[in-house]
N, C-alpha and C. Protein backbone atom coordinates (compact mmCIF):
# COMPACT_ATOMS: atom_id res chain seq x y z
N UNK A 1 -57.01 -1.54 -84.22
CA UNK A 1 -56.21 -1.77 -83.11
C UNK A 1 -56.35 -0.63 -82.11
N UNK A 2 -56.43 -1.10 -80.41
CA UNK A 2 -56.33 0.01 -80.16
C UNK A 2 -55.48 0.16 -79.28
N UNK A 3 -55.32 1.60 -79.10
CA UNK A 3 -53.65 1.83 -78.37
C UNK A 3 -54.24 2.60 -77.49
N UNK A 4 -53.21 2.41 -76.68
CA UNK A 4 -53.31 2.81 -74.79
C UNK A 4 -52.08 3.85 -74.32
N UNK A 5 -52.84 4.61 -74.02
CA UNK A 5 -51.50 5.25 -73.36
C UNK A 5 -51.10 5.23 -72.33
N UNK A 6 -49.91 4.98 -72.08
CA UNK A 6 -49.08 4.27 -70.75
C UNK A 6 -48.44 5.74 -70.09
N UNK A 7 -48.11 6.52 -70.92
CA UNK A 7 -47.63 7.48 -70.32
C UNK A 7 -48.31 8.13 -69.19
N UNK A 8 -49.64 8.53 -69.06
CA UNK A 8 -50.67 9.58 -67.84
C UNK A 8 -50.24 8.56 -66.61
N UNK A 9 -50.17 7.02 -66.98
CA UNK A 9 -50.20 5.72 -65.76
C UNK A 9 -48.54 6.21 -65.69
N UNK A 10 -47.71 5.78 -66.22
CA UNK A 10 -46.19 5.93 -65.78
C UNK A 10 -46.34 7.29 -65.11
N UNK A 11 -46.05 8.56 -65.73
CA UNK A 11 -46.49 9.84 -65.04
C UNK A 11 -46.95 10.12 -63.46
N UNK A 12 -48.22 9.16 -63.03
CA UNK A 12 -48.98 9.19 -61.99
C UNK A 12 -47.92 8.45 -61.07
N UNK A 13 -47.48 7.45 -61.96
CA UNK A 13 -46.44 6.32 -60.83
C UNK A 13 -45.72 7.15 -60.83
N UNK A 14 -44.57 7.95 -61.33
CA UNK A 14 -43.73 9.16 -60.56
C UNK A 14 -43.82 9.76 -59.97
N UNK A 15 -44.96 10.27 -59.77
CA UNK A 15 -45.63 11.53 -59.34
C UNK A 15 -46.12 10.51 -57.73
N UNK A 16 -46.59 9.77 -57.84
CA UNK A 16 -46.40 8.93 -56.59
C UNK A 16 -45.24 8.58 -55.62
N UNK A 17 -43.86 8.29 -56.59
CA UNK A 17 -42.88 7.49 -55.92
C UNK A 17 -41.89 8.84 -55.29
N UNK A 18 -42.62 9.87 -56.50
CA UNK A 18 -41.88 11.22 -55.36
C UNK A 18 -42.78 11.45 -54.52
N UNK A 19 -43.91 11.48 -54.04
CA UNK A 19 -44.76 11.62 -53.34
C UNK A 19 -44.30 10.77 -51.83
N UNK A 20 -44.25 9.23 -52.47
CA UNK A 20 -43.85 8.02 -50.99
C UNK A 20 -42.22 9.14 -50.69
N UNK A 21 -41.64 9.24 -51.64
CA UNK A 21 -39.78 9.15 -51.24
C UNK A 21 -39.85 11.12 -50.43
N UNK A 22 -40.79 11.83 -50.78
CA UNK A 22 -41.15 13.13 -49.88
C UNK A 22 -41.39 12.73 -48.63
N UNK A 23 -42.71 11.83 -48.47
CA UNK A 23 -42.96 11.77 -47.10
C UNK A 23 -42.04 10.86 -46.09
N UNK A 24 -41.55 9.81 -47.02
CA UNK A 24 -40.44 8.93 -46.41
C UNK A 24 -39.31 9.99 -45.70
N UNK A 25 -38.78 10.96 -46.46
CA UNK A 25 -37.67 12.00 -46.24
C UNK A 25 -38.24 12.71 -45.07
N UNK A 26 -39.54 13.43 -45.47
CA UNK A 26 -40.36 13.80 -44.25
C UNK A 26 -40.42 13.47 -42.93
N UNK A 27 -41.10 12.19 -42.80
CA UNK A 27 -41.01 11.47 -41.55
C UNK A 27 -39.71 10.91 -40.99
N UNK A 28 -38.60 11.23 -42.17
CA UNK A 28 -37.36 10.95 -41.41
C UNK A 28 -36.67 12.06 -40.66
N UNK A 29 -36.89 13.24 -41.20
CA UNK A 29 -36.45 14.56 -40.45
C UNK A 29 -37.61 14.78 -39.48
N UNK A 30 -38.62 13.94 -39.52
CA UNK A 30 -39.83 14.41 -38.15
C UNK A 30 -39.17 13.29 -36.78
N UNK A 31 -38.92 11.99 -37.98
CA UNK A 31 -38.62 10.77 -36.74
C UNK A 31 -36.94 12.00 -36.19
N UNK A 32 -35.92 12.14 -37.18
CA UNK A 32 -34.94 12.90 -36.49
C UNK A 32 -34.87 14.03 -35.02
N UNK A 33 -36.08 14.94 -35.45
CA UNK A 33 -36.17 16.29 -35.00
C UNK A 33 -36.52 15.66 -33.44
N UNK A 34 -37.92 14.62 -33.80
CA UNK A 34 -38.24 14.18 -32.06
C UNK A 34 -37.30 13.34 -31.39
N UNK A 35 -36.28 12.66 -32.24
CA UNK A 35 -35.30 11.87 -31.33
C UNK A 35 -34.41 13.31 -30.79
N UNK A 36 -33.87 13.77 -31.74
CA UNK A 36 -33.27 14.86 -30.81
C UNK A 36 -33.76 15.62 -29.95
N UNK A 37 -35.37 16.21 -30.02
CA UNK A 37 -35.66 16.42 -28.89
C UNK A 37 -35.88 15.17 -27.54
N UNK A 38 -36.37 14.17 -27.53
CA UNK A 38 -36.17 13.22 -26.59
C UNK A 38 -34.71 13.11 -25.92
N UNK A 39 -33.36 13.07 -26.96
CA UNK A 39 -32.29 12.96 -26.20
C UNK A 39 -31.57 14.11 -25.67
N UNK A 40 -32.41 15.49 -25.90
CA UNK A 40 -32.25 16.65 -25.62
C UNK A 40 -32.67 16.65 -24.09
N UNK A 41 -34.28 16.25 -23.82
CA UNK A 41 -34.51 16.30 -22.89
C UNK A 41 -34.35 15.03 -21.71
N UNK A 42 -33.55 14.58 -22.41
CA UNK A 42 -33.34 13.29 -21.60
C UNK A 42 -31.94 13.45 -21.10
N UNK A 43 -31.09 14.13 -21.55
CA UNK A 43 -29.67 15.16 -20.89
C UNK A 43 -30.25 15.96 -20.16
N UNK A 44 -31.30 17.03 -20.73
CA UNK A 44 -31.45 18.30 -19.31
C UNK A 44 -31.54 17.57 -18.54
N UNK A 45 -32.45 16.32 -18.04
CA UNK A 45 -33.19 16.07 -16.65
C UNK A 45 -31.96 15.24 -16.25
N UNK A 46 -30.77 14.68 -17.33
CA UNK A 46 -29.45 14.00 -16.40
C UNK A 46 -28.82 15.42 -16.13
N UNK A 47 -28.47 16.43 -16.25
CA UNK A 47 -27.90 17.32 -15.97
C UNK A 47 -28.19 18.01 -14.86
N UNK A 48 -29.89 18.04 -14.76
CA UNK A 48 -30.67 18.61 -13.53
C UNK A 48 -30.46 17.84 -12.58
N UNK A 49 -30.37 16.48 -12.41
CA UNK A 49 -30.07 15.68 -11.45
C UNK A 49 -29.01 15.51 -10.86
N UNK A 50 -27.39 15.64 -11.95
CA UNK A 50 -26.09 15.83 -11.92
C UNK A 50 -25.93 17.43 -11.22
N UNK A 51 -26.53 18.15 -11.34
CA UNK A 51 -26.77 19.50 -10.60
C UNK A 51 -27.00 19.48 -9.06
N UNK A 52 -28.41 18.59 -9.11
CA UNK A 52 -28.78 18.40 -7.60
C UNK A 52 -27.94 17.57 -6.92
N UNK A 53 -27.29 16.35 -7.39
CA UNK A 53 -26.42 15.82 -6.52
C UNK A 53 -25.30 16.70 -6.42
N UNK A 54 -25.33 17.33 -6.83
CA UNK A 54 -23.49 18.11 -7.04
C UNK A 54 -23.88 19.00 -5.54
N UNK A 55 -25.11 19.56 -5.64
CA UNK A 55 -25.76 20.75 -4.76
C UNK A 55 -25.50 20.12 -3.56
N UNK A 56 -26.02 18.49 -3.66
CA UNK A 56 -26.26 17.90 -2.09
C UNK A 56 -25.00 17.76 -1.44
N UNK A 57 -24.41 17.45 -2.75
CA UNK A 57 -22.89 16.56 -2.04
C UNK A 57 -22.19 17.89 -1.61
N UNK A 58 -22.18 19.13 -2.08
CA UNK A 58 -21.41 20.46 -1.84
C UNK A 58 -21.94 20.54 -0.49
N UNK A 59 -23.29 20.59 -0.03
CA UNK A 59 -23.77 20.72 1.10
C UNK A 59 -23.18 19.62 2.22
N UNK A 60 -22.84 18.61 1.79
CA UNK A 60 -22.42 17.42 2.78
C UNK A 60 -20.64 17.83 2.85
N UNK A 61 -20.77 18.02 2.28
CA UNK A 61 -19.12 18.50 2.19
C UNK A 61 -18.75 19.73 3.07
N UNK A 62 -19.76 21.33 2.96
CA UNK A 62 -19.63 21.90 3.98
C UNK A 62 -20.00 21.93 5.19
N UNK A 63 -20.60 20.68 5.71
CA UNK A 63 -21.14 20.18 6.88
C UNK A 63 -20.13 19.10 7.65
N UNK A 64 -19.63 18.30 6.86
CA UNK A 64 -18.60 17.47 7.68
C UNK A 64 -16.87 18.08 7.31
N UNK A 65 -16.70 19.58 6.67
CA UNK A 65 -15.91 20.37 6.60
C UNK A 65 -16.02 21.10 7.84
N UNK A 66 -17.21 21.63 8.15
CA UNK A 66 -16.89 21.72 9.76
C UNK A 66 -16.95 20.89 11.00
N UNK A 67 -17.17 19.73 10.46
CA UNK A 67 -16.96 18.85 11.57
C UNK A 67 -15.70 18.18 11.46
N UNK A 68 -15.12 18.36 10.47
CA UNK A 68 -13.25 17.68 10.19
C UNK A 68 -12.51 18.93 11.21
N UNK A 69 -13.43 20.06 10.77
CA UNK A 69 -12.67 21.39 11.76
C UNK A 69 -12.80 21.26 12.91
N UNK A 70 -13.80 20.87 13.58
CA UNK A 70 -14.04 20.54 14.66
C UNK A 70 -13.12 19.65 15.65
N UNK A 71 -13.30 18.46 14.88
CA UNK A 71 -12.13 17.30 15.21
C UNK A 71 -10.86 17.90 15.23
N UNK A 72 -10.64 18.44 14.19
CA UNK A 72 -9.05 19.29 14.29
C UNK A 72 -8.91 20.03 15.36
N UNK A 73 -9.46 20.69 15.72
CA UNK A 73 -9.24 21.66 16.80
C UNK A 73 -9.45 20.45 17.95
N UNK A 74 -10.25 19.49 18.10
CA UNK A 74 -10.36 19.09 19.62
C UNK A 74 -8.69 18.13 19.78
N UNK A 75 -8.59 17.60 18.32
CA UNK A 75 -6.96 16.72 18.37
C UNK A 75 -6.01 17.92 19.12
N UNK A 76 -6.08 19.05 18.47
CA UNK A 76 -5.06 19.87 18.49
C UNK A 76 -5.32 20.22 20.36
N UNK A 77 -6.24 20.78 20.80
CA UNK A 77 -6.50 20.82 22.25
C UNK A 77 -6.13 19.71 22.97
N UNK A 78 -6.38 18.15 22.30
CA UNK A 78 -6.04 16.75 23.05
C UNK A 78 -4.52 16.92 23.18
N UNK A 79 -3.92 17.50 22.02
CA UNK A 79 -2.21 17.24 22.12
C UNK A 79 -1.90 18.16 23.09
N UNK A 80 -2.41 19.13 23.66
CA UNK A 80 -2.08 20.29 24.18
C UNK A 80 -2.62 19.56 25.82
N UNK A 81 -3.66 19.11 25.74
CA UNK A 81 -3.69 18.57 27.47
C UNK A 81 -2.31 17.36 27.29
N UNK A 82 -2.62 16.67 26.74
CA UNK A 82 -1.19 15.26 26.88
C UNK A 82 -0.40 16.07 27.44
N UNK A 83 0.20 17.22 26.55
CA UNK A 83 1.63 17.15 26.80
C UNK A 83 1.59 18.53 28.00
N UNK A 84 0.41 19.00 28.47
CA UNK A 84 0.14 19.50 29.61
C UNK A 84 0.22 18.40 31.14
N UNK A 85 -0.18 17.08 30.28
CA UNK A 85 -0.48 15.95 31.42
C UNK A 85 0.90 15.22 31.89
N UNK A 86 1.79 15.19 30.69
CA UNK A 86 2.89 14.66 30.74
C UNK A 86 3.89 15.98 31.65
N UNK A 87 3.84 16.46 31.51
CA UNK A 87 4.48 17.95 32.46
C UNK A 87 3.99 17.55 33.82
N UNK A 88 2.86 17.93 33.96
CA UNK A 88 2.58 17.39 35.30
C UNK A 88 3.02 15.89 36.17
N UNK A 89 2.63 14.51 35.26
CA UNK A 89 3.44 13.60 35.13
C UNK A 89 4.99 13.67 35.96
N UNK A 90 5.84 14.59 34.85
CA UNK A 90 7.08 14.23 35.35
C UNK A 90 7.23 15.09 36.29
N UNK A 91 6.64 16.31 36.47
CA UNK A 91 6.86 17.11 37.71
C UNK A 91 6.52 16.16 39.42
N UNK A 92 5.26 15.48 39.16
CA UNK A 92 4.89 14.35 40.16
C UNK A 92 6.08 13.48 40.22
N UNK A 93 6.60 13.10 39.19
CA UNK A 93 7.75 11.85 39.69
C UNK A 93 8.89 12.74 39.86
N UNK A 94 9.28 14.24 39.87
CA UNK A 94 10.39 14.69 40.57
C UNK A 94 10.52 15.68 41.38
N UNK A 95 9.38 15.44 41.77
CA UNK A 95 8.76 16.39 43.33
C UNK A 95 9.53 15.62 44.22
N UNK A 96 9.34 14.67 44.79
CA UNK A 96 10.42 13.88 45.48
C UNK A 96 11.49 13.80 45.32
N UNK A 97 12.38 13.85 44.20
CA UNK A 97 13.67 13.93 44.11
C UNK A 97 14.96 14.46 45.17
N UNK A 98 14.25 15.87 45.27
CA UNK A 98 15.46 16.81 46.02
C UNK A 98 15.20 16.57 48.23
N UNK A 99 13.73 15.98 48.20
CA UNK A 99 13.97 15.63 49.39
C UNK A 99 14.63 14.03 49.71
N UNK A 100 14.95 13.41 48.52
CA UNK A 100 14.92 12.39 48.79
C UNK A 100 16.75 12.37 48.75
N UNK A 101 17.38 13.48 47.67
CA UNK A 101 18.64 13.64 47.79
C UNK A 101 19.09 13.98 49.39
N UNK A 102 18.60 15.10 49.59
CA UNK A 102 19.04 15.77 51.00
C UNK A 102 18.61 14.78 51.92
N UNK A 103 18.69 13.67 52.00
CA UNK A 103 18.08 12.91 53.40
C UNK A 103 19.06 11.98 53.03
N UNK A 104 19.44 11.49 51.27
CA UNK A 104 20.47 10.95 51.55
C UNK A 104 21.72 11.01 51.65
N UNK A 105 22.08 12.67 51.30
CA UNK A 105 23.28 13.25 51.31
C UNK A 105 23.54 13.20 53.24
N UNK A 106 22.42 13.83 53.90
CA UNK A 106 22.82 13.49 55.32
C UNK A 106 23.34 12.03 56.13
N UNK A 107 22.99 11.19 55.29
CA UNK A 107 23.43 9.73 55.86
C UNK A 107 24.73 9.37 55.15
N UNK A 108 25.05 10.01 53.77
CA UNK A 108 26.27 9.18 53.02
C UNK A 108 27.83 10.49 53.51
N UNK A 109 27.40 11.54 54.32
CA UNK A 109 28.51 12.76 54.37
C UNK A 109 29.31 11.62 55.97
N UNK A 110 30.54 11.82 56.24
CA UNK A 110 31.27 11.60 56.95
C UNK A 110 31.04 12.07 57.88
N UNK A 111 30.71 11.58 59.28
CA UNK A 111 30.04 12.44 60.30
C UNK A 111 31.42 13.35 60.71
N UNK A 112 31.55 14.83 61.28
CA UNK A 112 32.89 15.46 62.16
C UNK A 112 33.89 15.34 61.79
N UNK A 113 33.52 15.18 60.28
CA UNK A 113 34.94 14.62 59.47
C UNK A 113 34.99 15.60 57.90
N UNK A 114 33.95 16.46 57.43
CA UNK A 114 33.67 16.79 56.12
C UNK A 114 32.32 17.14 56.65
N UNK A 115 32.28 18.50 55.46
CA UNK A 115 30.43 18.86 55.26
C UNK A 115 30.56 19.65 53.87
N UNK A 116 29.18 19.95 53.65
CA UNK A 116 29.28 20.50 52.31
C UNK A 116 28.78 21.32 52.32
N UNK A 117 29.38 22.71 51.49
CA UNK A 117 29.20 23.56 50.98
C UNK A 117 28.34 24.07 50.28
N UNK A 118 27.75 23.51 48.87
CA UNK A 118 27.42 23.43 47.76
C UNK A 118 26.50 22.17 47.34
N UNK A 119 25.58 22.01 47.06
CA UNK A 119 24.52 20.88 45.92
C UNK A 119 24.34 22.10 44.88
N UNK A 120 24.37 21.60 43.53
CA UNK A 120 23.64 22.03 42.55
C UNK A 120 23.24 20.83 41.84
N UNK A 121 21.96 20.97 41.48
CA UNK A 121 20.95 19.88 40.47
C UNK A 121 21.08 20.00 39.12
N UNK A 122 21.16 18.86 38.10
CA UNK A 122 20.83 19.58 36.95
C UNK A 122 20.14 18.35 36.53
N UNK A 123 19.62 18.07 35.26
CA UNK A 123 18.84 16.73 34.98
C UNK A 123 19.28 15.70 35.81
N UNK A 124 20.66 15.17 34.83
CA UNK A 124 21.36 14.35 35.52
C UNK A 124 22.29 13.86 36.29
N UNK A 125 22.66 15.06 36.63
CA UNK A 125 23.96 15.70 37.32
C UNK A 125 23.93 15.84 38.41
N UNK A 126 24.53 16.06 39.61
CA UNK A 126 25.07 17.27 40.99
C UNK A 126 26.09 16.99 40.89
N UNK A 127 26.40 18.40 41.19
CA UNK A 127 27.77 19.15 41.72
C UNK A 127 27.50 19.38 43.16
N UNK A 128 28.17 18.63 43.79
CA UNK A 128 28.73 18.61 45.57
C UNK A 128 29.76 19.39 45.42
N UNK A 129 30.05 20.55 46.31
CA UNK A 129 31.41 21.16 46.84
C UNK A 129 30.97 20.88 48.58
N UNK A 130 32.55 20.72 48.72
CA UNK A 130 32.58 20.56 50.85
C UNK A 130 34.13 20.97 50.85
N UNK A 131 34.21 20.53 51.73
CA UNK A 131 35.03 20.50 52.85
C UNK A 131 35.36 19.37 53.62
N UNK A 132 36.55 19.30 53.77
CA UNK A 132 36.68 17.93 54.72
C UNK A 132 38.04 17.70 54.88
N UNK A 133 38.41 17.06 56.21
CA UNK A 133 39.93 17.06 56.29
C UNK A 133 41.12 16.68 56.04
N UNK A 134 40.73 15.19 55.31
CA UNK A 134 41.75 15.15 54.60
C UNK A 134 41.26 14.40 53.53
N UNK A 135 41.77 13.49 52.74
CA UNK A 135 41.78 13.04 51.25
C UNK A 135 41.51 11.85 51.80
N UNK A 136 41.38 10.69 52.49
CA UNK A 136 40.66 10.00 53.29
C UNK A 136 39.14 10.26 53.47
N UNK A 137 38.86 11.22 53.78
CA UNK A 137 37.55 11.42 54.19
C UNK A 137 36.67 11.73 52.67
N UNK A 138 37.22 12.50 51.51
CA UNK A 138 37.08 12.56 50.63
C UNK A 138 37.08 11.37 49.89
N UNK A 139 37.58 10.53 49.85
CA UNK A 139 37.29 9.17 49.20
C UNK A 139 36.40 8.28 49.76
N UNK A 140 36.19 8.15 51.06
CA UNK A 140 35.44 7.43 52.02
C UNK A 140 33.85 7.85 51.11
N UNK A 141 33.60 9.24 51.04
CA UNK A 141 32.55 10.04 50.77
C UNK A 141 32.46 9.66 49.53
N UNK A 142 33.26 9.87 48.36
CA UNK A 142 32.73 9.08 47.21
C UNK A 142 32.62 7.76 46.78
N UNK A 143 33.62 6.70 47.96
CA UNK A 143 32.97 5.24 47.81
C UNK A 143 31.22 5.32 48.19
N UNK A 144 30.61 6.22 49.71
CA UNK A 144 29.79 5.93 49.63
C UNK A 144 28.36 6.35 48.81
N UNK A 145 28.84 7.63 47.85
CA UNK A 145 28.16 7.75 46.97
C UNK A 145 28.07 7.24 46.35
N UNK A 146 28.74 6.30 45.20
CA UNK A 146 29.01 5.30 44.38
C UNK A 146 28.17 4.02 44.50
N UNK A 147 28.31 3.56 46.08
CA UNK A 147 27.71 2.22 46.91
C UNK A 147 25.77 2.74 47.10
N UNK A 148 25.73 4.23 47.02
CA UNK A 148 24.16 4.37 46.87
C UNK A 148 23.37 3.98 45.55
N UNK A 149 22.12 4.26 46.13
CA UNK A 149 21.27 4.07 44.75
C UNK A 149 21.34 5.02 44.09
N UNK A 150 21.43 6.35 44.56
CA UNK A 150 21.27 7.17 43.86
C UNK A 150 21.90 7.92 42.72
N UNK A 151 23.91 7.55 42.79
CA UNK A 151 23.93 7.76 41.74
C UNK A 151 24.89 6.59 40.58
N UNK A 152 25.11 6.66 39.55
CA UNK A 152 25.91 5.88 38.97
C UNK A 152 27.33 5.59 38.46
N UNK A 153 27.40 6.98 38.94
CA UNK A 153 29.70 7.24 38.59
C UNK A 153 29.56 8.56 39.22
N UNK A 154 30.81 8.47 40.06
CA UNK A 154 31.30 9.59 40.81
C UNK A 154 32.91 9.86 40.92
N UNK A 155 32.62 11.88 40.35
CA UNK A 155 33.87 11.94 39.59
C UNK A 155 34.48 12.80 40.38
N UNK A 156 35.46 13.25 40.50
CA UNK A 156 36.67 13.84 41.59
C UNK A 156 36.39 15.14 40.92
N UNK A 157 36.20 16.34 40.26
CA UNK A 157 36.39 17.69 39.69
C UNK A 157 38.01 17.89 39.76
N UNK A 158 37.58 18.66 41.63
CA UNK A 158 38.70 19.23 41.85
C UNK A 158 39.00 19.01 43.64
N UNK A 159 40.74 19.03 43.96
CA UNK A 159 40.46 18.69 45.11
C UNK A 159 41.92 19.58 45.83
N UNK A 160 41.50 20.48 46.51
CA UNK A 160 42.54 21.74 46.85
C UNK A 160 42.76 21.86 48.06
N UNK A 161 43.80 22.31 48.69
CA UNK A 161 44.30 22.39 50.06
C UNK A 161 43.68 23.59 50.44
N UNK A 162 43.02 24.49 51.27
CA UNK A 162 42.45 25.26 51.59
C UNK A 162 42.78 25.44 53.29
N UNK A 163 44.04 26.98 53.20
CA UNK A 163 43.96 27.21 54.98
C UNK A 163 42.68 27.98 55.83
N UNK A 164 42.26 27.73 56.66
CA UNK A 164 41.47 28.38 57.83
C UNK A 164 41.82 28.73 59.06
N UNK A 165 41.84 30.24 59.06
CA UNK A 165 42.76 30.76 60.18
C UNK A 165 43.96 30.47 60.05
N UNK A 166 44.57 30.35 59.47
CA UNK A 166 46.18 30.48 58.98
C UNK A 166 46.42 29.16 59.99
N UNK A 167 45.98 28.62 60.11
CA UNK A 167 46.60 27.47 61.18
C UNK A 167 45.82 25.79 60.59
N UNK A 168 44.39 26.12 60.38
CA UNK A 168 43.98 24.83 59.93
C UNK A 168 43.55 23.94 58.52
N UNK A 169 44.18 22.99 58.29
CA UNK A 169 44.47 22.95 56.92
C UNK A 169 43.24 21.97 56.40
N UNK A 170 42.67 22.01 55.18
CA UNK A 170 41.85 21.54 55.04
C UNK A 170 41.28 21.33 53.60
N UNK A 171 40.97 20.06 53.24
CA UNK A 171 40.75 19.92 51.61
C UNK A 171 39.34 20.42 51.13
N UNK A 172 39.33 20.95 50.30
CA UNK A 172 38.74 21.69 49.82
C UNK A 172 38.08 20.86 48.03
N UNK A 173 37.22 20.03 48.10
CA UNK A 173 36.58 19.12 46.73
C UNK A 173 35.46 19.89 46.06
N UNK A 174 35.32 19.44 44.72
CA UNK A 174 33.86 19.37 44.20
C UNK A 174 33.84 18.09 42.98
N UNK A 175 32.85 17.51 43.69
CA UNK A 175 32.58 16.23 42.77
C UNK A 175 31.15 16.44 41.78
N UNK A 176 31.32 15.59 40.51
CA UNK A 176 30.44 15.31 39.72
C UNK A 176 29.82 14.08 40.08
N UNK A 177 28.64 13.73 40.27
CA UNK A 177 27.65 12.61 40.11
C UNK A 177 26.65 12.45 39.38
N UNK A 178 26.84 11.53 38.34
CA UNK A 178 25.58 11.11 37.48
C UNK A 178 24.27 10.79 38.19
N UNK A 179 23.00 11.15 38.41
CA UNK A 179 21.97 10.46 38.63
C UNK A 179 22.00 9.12 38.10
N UNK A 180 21.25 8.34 38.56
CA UNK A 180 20.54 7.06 38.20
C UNK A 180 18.98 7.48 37.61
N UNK A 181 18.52 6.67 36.67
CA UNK A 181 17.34 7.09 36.30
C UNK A 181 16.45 6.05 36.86
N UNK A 182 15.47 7.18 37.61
CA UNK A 182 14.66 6.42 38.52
C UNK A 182 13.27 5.93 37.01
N UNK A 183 13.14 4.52 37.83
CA UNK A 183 12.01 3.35 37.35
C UNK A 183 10.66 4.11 37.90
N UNK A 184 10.19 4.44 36.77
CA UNK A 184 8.57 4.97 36.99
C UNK A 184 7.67 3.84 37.18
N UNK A 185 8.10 3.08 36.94
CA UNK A 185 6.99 1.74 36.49
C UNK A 185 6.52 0.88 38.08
N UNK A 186 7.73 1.03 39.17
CA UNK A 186 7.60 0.48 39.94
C UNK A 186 7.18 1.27 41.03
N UNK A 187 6.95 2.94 41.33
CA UNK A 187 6.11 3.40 41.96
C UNK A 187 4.84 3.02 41.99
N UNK A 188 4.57 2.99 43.35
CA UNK A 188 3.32 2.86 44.21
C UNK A 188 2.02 3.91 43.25
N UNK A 189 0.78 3.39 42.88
CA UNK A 189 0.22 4.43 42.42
C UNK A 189 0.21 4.93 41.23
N UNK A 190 0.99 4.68 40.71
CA UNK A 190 1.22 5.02 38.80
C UNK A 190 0.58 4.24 38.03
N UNK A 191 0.33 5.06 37.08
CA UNK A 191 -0.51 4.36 36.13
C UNK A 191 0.31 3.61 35.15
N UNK A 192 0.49 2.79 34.61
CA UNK A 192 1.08 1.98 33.59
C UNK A 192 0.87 2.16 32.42
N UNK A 193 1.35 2.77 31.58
CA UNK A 193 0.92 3.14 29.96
C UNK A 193 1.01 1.73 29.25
């Protein structure tokens, strides 16, 4: 009979299957090592790129940072002419005012009968002080202030007997009058907002 030995063949097959299960392990820490380098370098170059846009956009940012500054300052200069323009504006619509009072204070005073003393202006206000001879003539004078355009309530202050030359007697007023607020809209020449 003859006998075979199986053992050198089993032996060799071990010696093989550690051999496959080495290089298997092998090529798995080789397949490992190059994936991590691939996803190594496949972050730097997203990072390098995440860098450069960061770079560009910082650059676009300090470029229309001075042009937001820019704009700021020209708004801030725009608010500064407006309300330079608006000054002028209302100074134009009350340039006329005080000649337009005194021309009508000369037509609404009582002719040889009363004169006045005193105008003071204020926004909406004058204060008239006069003179005049009696309390008749003083009312005559504030119906026809009242009956003007110019103002809207007219108020008595004060109204005092006052001698001149010890012989002539004479009342002595000062009235309050509200302005009327003049219509910009219907001047000649204005611009219409």
């Amino acid at each position: 009979m003859i006998r075979i030995n199986l053992l050198p063949f089993r032996a060799a097959r071990r010696k093989e299957n550690i051999r496959r299960q080495v290089s298997v392990f092998v090529l798995m820490i080789v397949l490992f090592v190059v994936g991590l380098v691939y996803y190594t370098i496949h972050i730097d170059r997203k990072t390098d790129r995440i860098r450069s846009d960061v770079t560009s956009v910082n650059s676009r940012i300090s470029l229309y940072k001075e042009k937001a500054d820019k704009v700021t300052r020209i708004k801030k200069n725009l608010a500064i002419l407006e309300r330079k323009l608006d000054i002028v504006k209302s100074l134009e619509l009350k340039r006329r005012e005080p000649v337009e009072l005194f021309d009508a204070m000369t037509s609404l005073i009582v002719p040889k009968r009363m004169w006045l003393t005193s105008l003071k202006t204020a926004e909406t206000t004058v204060l008239l002080s006069g003179i005049a001879l009696d309390n008749k003539t003083v009312a005559d004078f504030m119906t026809r202030l009242e009956t003007s355009r110019l103002f809207t309530s007219v108020d008595l202050k004060t109204l005092r007997m006052k001698m001149f030359d010890k012989a002539i007697q004479m009342k002595e007023f000062e009235l309050i009058c509200h302005k009327t607020i003049p219509n910009t809209q219907d001047k000649p020449g204005k611009v219409k907002k």
